[in-house]
PDB file of N, CA and C in Angstrom:
ATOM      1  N   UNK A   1     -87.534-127.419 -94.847  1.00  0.00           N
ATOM      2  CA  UNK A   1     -87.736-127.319 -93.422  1.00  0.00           C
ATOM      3  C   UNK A   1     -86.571-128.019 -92.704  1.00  0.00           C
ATOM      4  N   UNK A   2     -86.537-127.198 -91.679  1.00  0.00           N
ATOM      5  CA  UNK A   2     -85.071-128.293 -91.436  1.00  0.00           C
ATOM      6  C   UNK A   2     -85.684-129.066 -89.966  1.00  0.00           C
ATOM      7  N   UNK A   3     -84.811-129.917 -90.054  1.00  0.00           N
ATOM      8  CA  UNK A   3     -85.137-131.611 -89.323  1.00  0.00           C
ATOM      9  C   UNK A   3     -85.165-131.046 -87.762  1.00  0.00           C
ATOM     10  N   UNK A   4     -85.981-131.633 -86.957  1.00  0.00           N
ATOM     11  CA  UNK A   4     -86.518-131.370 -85.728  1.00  0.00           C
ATOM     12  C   UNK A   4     -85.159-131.626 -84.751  1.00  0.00           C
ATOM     13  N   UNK A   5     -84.506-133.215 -85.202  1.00  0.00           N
ATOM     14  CA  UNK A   5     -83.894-133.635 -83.973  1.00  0.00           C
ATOM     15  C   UNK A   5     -82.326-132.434 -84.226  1.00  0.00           C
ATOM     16  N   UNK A   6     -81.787-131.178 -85.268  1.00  0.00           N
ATOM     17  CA  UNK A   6     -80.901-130.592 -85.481  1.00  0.00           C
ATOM     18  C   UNK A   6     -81.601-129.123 -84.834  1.00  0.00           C
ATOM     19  N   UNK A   7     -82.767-128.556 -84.573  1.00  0.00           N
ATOM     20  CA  UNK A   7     -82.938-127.802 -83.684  1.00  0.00           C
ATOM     21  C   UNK A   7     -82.764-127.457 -82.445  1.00  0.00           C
ATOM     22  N   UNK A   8     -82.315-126.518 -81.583  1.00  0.00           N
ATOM     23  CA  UNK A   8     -83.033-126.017 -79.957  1.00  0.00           C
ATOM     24  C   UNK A   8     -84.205-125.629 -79.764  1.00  0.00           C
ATOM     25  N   UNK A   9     -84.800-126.422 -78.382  1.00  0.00           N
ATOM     26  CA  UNK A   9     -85.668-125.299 -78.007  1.00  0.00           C
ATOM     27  C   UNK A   9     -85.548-124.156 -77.440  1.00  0.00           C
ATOM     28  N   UNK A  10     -86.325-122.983 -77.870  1.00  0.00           N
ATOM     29  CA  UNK A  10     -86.527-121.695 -77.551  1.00  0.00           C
ATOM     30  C   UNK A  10     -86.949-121.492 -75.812  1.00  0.00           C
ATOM     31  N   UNK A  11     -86.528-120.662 -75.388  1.00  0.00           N
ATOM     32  CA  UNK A  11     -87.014-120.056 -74.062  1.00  0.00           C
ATOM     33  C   UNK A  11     -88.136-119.554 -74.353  1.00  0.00           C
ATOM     34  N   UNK A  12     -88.816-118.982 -74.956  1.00  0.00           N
ATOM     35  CA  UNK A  12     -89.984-118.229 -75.517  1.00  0.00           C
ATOM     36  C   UNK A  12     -90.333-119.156 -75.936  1.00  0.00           C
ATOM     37  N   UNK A  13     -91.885-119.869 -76.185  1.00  0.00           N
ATOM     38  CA  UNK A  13     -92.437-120.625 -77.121  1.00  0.00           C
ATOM     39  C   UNK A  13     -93.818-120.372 -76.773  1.00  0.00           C
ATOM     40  N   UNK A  14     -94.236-120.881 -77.883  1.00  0.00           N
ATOM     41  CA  UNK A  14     -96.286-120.992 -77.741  1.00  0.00           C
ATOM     42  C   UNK A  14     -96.337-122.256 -78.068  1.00  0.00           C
ATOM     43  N   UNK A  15     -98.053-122.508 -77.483  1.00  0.00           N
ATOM     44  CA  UNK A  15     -98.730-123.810 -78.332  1.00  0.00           C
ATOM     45  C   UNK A  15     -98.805-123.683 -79.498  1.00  0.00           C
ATOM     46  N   UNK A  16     -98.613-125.054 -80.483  1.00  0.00           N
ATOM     47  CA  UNK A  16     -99.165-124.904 -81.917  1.00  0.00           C
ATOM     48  C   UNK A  16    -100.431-125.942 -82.036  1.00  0.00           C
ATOM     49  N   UNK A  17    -100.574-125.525 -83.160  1.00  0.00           N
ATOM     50  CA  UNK A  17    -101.688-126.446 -83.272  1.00  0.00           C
ATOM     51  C   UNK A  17    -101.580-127.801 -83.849  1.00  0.00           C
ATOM     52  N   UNK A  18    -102.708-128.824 -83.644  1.00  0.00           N
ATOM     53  CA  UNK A  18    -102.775-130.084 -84.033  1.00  0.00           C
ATOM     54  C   UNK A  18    -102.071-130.531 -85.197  1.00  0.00           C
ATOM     55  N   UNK A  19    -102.686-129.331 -86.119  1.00  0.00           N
ATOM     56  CA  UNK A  19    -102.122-129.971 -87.407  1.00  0.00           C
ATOM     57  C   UNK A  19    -100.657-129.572 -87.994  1.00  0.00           C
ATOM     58  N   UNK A  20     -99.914-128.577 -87.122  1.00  0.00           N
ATOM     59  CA  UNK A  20     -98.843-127.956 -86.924  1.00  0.00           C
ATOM     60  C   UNK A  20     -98.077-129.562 -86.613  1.00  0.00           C
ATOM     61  N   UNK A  21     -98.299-129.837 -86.055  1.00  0.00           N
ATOM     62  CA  UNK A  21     -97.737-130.923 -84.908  1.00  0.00           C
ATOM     63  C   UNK A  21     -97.794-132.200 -85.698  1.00  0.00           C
ATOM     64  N   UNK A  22     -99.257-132.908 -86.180  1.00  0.00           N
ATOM     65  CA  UNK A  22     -99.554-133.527 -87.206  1.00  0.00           C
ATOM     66  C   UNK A  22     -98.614-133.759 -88.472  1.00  0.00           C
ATOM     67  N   UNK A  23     -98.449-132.356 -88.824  1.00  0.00           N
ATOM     68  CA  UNK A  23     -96.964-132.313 -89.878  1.00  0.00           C
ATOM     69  C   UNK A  23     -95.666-132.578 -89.511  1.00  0.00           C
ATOM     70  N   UNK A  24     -95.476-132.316 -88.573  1.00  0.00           N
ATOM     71  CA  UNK A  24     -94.179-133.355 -88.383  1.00  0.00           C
ATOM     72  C   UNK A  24     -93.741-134.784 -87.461  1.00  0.00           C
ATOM     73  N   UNK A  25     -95.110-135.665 -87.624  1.00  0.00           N
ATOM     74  CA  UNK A  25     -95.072-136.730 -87.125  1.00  0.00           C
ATOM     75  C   UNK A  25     -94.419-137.329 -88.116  1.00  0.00           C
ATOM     76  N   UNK A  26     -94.402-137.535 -89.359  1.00  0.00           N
ATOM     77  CA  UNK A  26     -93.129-138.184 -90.299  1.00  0.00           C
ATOM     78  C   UNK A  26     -92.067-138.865 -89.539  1.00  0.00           C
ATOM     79  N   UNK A  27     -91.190-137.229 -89.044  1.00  0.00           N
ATOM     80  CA  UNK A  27     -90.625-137.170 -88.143  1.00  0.00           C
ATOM     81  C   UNK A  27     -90.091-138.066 -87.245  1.00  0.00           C
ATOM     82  N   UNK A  28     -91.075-138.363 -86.311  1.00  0.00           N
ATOM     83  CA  UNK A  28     -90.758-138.774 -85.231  1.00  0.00           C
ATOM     84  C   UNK A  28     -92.288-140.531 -85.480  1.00  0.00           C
ATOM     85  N   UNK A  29     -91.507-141.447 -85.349  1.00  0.00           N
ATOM     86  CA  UNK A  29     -91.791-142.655 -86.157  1.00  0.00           C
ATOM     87  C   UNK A  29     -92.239-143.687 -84.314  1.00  0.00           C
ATOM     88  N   UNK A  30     -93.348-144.058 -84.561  1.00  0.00           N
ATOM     89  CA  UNK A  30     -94.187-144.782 -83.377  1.00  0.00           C
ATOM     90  C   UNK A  30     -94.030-143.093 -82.365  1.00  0.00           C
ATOM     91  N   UNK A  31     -94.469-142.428 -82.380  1.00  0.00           N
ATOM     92  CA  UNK A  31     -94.863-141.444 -81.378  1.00  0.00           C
ATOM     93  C   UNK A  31     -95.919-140.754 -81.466  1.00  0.00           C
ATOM     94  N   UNK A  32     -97.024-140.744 -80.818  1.00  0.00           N
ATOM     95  CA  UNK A  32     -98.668-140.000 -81.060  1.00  0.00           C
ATOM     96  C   UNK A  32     -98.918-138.992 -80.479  1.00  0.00           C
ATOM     97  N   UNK A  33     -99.315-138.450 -80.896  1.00  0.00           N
ATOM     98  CA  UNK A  33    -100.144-136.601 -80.363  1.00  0.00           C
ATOM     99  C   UNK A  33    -101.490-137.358 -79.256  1.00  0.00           C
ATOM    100  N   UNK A  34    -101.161-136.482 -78.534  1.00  0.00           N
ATOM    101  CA  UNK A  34    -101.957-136.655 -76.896  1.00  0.00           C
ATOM    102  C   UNK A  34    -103.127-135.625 -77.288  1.00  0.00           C
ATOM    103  N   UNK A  35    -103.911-134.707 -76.372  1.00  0.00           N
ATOM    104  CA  UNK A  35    -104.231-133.731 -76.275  1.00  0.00           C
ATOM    105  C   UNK A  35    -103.285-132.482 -76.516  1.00  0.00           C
ATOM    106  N   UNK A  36    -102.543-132.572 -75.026  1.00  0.00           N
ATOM    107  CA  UNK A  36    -101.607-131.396 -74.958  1.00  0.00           C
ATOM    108  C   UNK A  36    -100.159-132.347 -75.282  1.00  0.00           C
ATOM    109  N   UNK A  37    -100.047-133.174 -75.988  1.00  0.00           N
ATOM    110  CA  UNK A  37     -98.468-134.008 -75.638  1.00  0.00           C
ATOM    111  C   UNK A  37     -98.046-135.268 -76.413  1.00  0.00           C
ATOM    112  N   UNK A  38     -97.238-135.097 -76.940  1.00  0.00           N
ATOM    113  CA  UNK A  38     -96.667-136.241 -77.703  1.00  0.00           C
ATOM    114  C   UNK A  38     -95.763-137.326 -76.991  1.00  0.00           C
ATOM    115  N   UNK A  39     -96.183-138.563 -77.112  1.00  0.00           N
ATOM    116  CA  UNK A  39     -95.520-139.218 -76.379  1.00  0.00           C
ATOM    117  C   UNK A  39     -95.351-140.829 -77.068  1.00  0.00           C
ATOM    118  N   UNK A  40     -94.436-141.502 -76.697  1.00  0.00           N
ATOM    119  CA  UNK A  40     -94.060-142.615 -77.218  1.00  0.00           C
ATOM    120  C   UNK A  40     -93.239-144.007 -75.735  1.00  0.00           C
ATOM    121  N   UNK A  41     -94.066-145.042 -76.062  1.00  0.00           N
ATOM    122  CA  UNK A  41     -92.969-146.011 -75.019  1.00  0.00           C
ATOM    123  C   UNK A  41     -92.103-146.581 -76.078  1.00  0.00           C
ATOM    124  N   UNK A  42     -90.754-147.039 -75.554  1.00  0.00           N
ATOM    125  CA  UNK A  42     -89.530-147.605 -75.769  1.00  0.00           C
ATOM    126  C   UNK A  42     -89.761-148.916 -75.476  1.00  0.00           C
ATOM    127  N   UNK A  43     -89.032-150.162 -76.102  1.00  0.00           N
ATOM    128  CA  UNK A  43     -89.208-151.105 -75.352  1.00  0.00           C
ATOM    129  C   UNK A  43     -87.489-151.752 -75.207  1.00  0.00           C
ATOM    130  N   UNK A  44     -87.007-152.435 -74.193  1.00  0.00           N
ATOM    131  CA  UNK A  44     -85.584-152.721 -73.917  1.00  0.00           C
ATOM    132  C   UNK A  44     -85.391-154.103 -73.572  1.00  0.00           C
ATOM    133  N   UNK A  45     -84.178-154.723 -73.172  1.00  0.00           N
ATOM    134  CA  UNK A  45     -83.975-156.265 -73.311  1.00  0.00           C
ATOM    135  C   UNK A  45     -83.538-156.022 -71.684  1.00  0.00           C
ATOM    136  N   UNK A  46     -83.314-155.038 -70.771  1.00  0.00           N
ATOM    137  CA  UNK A  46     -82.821-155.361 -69.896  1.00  0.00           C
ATOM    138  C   UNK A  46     -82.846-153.531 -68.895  1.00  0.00           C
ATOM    139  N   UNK A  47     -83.019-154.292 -67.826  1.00  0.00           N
ATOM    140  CA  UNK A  47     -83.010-152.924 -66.514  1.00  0.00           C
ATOM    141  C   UNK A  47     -81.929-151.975 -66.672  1.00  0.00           C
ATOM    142  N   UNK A  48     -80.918-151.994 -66.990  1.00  0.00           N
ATOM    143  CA  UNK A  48     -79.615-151.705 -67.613  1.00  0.00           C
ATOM    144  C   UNK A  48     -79.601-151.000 -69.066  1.00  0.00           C
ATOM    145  N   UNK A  49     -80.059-151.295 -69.638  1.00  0.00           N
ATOM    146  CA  UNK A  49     -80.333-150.551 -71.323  1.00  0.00           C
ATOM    147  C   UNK A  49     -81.318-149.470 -71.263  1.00  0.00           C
ATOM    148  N   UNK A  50     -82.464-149.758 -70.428  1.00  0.00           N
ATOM    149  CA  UNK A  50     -83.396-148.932 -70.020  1.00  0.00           C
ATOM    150  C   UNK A  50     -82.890-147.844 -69.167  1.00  0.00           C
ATOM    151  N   UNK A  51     -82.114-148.038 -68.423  1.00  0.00           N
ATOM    152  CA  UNK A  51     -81.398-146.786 -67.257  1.00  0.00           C
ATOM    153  C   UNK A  51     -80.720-145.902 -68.363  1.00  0.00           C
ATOM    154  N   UNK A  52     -80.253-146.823 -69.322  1.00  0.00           N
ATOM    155  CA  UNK A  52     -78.609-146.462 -69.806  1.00  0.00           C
ATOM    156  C   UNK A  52     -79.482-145.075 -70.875  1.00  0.00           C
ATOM    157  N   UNK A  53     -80.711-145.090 -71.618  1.00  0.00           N
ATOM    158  CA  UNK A  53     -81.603-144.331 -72.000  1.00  0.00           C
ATOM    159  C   UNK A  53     -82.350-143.313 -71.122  1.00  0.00           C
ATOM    160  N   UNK A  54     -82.714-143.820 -70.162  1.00  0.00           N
ATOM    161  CA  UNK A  54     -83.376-142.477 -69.331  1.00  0.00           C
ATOM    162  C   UNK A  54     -82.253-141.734 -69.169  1.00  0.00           C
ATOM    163  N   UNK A  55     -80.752-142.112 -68.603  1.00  0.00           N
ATOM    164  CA  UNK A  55     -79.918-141.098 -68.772  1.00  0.00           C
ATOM    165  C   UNK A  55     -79.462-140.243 -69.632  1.00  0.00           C
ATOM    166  N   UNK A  56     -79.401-140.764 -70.877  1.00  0.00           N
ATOM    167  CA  UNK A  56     -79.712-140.189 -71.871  1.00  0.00           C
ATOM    168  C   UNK A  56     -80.666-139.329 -72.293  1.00  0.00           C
ATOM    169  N   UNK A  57     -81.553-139.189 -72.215  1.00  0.00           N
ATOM    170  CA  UNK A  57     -82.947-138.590 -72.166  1.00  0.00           C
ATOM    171  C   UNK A  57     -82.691-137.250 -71.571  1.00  0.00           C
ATOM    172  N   UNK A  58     -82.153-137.337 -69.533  1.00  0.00           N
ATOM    173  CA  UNK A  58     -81.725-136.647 -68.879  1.00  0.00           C
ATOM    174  C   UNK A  58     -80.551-135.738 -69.386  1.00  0.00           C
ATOM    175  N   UNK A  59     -80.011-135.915 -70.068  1.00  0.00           N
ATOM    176  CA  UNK A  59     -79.164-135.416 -70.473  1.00  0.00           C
ATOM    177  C   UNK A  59     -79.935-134.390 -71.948  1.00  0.00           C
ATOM    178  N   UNK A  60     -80.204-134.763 -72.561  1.00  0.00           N
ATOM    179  CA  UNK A  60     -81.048-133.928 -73.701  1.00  0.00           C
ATOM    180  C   UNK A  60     -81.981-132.949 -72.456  1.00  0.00           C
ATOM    181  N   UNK A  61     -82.005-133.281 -71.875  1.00  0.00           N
ATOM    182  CA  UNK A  61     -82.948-132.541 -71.324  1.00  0.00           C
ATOM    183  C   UNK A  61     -82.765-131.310 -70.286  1.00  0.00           C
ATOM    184  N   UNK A  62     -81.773-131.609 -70.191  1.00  0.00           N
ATOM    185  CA  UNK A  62     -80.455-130.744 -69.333  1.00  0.00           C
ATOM    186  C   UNK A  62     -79.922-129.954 -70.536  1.00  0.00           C
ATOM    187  N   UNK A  63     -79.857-130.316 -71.449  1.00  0.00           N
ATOM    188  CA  UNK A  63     -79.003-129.371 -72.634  1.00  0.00           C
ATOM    189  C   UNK A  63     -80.130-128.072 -73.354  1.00  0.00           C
ATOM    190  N   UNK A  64     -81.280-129.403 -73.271  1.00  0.00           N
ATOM    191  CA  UNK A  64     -82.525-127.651 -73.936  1.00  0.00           C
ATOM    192  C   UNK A  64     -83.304-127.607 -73.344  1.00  0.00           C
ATOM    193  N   UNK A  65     -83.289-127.335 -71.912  1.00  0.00           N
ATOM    194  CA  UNK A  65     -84.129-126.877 -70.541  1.00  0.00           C
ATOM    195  C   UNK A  65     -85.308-127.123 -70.788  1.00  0.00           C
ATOM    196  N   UNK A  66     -85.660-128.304 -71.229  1.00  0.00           N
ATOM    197  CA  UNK A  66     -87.079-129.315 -71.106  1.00  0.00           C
ATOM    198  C   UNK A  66     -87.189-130.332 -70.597  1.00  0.00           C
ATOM    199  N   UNK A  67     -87.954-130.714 -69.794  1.00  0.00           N
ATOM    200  CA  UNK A  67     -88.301-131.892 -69.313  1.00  0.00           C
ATOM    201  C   UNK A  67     -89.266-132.788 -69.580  1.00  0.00           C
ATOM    202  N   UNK A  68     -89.323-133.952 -69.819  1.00  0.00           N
ATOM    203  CA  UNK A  68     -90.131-135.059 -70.043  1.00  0.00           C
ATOM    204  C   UNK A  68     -91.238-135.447 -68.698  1.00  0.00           C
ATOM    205  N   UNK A  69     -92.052-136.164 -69.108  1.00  0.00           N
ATOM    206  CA  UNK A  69     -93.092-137.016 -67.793  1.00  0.00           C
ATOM    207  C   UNK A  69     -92.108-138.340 -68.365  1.00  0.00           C
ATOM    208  N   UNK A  70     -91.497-139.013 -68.095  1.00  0.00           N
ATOM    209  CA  UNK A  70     -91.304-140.326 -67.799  1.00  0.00           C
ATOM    210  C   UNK A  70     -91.878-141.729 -66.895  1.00  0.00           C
ATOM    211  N   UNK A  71     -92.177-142.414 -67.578  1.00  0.00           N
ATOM    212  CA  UNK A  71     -92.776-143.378 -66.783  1.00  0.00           C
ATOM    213  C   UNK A  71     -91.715-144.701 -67.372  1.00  0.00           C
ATOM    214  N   UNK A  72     -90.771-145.048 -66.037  1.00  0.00           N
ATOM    215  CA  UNK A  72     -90.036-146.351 -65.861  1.00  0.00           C
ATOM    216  C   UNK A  72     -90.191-147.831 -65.627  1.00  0.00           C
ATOM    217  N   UNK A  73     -89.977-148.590 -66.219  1.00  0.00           N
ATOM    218  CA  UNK A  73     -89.943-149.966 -65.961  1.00  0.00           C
ATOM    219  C   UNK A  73     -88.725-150.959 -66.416  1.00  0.00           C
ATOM    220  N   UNK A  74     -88.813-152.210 -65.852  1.00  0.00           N
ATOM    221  CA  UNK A  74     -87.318-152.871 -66.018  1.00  0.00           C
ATOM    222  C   UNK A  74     -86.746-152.164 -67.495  1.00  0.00           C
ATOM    223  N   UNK A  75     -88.131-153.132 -68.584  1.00  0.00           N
ATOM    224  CA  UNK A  75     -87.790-153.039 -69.816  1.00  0.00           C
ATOM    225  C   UNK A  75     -88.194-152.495 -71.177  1.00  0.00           C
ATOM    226  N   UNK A  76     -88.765-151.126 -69.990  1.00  0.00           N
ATOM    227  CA  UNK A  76     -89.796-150.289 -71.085  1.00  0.00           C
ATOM    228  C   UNK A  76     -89.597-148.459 -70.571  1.00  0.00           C
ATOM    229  N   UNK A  77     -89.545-147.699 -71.560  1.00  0.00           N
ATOM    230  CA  UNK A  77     -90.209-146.554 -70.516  1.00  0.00           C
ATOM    231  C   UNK A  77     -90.954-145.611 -71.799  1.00  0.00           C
ATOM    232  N   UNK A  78     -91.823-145.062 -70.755  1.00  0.00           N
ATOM    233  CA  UNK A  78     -92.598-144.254 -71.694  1.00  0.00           C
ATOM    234  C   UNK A  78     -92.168-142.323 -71.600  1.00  0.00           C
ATOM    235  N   UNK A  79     -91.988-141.863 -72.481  1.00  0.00           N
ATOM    236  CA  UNK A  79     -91.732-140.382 -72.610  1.00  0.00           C
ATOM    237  C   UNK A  79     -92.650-139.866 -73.685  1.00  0.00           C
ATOM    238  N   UNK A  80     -93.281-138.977 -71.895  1.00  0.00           N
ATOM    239  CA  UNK A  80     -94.102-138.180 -73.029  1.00  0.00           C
ATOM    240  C   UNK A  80     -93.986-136.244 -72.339  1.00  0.00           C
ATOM    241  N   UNK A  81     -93.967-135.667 -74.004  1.00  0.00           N
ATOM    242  CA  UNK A  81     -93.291-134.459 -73.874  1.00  0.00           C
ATOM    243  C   UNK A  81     -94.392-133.414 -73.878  1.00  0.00           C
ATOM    244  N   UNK A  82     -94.671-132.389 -73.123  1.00  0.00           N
ATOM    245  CA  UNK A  82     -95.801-131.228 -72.916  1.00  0.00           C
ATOM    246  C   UNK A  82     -95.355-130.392 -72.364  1.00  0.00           C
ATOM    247  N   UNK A  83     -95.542-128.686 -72.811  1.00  0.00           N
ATOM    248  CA  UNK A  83     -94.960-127.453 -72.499  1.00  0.00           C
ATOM    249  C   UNK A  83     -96.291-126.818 -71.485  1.00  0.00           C
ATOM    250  N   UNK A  84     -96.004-127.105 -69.804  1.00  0.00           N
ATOM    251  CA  UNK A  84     -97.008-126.469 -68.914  1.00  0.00           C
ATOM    252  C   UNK A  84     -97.280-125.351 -69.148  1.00  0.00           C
ATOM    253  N   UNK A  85     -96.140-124.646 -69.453  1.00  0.00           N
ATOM    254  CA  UNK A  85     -96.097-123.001 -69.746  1.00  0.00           C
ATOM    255  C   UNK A  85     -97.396-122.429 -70.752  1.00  0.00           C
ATOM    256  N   UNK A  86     -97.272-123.032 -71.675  1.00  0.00           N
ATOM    257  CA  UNK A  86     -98.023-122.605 -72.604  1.00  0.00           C
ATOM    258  C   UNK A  86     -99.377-123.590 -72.450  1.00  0.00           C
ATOM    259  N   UNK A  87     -99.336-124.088 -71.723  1.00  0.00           N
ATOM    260  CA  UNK A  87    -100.804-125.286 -71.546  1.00  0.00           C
ATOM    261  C   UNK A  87    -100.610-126.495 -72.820  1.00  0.00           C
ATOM    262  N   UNK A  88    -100.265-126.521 -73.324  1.00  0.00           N
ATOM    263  CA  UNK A  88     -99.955-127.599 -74.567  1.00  0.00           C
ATOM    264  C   UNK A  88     -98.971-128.059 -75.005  1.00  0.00           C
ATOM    265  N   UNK A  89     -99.103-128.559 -76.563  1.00  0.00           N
ATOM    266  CA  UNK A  89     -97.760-128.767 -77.212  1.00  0.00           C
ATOM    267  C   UNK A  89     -97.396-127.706 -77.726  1.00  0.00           C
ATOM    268  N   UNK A  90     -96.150-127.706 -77.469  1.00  0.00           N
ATOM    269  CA  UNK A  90     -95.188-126.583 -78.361  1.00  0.00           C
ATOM    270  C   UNK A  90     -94.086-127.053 -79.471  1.00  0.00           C
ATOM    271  N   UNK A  91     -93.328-126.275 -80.284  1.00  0.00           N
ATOM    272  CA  UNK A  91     -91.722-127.193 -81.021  1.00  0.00           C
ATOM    273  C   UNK A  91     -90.927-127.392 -80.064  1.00  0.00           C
ATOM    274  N   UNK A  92     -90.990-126.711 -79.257  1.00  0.00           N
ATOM    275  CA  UNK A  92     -89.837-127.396 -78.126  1.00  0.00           C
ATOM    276  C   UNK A  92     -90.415-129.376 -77.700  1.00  0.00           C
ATOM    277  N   UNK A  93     -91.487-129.737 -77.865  1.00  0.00           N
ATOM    278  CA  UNK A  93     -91.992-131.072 -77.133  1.00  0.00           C
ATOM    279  C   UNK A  93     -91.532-131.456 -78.547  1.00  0.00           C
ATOM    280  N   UNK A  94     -91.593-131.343 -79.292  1.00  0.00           N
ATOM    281  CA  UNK A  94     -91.051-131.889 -81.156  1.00  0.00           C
ATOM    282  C   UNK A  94     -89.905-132.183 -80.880  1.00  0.00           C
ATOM    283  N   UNK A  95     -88.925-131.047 -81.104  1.00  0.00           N
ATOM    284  CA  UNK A  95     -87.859-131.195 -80.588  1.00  0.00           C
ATOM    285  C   UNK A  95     -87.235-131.819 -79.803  1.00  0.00           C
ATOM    286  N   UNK A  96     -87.866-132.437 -78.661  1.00  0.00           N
ATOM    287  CA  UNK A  96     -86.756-133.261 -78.044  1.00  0.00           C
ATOM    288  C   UNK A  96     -87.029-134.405 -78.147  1.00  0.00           C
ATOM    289  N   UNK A  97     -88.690-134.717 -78.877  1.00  0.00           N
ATOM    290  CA  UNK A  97     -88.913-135.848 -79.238  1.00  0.00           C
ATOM    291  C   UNK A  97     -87.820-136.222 -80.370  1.00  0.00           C
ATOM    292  N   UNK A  98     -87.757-135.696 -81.298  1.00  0.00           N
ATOM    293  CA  UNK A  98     -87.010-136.129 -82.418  1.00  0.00           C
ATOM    294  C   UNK A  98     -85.397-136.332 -81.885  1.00  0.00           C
ATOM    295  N   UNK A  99     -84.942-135.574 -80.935  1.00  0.00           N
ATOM    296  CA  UNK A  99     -83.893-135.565 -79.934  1.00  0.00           C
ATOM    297  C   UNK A  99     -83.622-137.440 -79.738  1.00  0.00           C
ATOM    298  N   UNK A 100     -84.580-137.707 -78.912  1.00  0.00           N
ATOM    299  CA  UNK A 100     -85.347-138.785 -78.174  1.00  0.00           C
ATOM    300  C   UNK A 100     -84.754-140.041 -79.573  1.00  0.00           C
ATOM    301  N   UNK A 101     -85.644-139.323 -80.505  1.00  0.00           N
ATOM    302  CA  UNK A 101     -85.572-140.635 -81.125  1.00  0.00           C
ATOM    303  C   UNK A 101     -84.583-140.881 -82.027  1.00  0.00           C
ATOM    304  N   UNK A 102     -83.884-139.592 -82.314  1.00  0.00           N
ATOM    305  CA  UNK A 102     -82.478-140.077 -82.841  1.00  0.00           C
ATOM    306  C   UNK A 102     -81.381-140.992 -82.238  1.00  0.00           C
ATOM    307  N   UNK A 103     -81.470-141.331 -80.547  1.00  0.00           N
ATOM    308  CA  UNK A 103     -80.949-141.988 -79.942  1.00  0.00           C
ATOM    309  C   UNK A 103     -81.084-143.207 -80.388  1.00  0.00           C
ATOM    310  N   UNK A 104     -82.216-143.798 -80.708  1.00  0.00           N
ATOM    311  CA  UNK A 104     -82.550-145.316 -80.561  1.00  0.00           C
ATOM    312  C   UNK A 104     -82.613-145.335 -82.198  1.00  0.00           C
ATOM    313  N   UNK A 105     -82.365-144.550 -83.458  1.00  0.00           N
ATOM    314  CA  UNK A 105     -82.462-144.995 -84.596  1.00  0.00           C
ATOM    315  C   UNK A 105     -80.917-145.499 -84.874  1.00  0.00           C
ATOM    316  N   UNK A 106     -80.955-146.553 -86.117  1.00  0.00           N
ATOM    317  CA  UNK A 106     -79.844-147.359 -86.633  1.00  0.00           C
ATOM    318  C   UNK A 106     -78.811-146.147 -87.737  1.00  0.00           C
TER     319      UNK A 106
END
C-alpha cells in the first residue's frame, strides 16, 4: 500500500468507512477518528512556531484543495480534517493528515 503522506487528494472522492480509516491510523501517530473526522492537537513552545505551522498546514492545503477546521492558540493548535461533500471522512482527510504529520516528524 503506498504511504498516505506520498499521495494527492482526488477531486472525486467518497466516504469510507470506519474501519477503512481505522487501517490506516498506524499511519498517522496521536490522531483519532471523530464521527465524520480525524483530528489531532499539536502542541508548541511559542506563538511563533505555532503560526510558523498553521502556515504550513495552509499551504498543504492550497496544494490538494482541502481544507482543515483549525482551532488556534499561542501554543497549541488543533486540526481536524472532514470531507462536507461527501458528509464524512474520505482519503483525501488521510491524506493531508499524514501530509500534516510528516511536518512535525524527526
Amino acid at each position: 500500500m503506498t504511504p498516505l503522506a506520498t499521495r494527492r487528494c482526488r477531486h472525486q472522492t467518497h466516504a469510507i468507512s470506519r474501519a477503512d480509516a481505522t487501517a490506516h491510523l498506524p499511519e498517522l501517530a496521536g490522531w483519532t477518528l471523530g464521527g465524520t473526522s480525524v483530528a489531532k492537537t499539536f502542541k508548541f513552545a511559542n506563538y511563533h512556531e505555532t503560526m510558523a505551522f498553521v502556515n504550513a498546514i495552509a499551504w498543504i492545503a492550497h496544494r490538494e484543495d482541502h481544507h482543515p477546521d483549525l482551532s488556534v492558540g499561542y501554543d497549541r493548535c488543533r486540526v481536524e480534517w472532514t470531507t462536507h461533500s461527501v458528509g464524512g471522512l474520505s482519503e483525501n482527510d488521510l491524506i493531508c493528515a499524514a501530509k500534516v504529520e510528516a511536518l512535525v516528524r524527526d
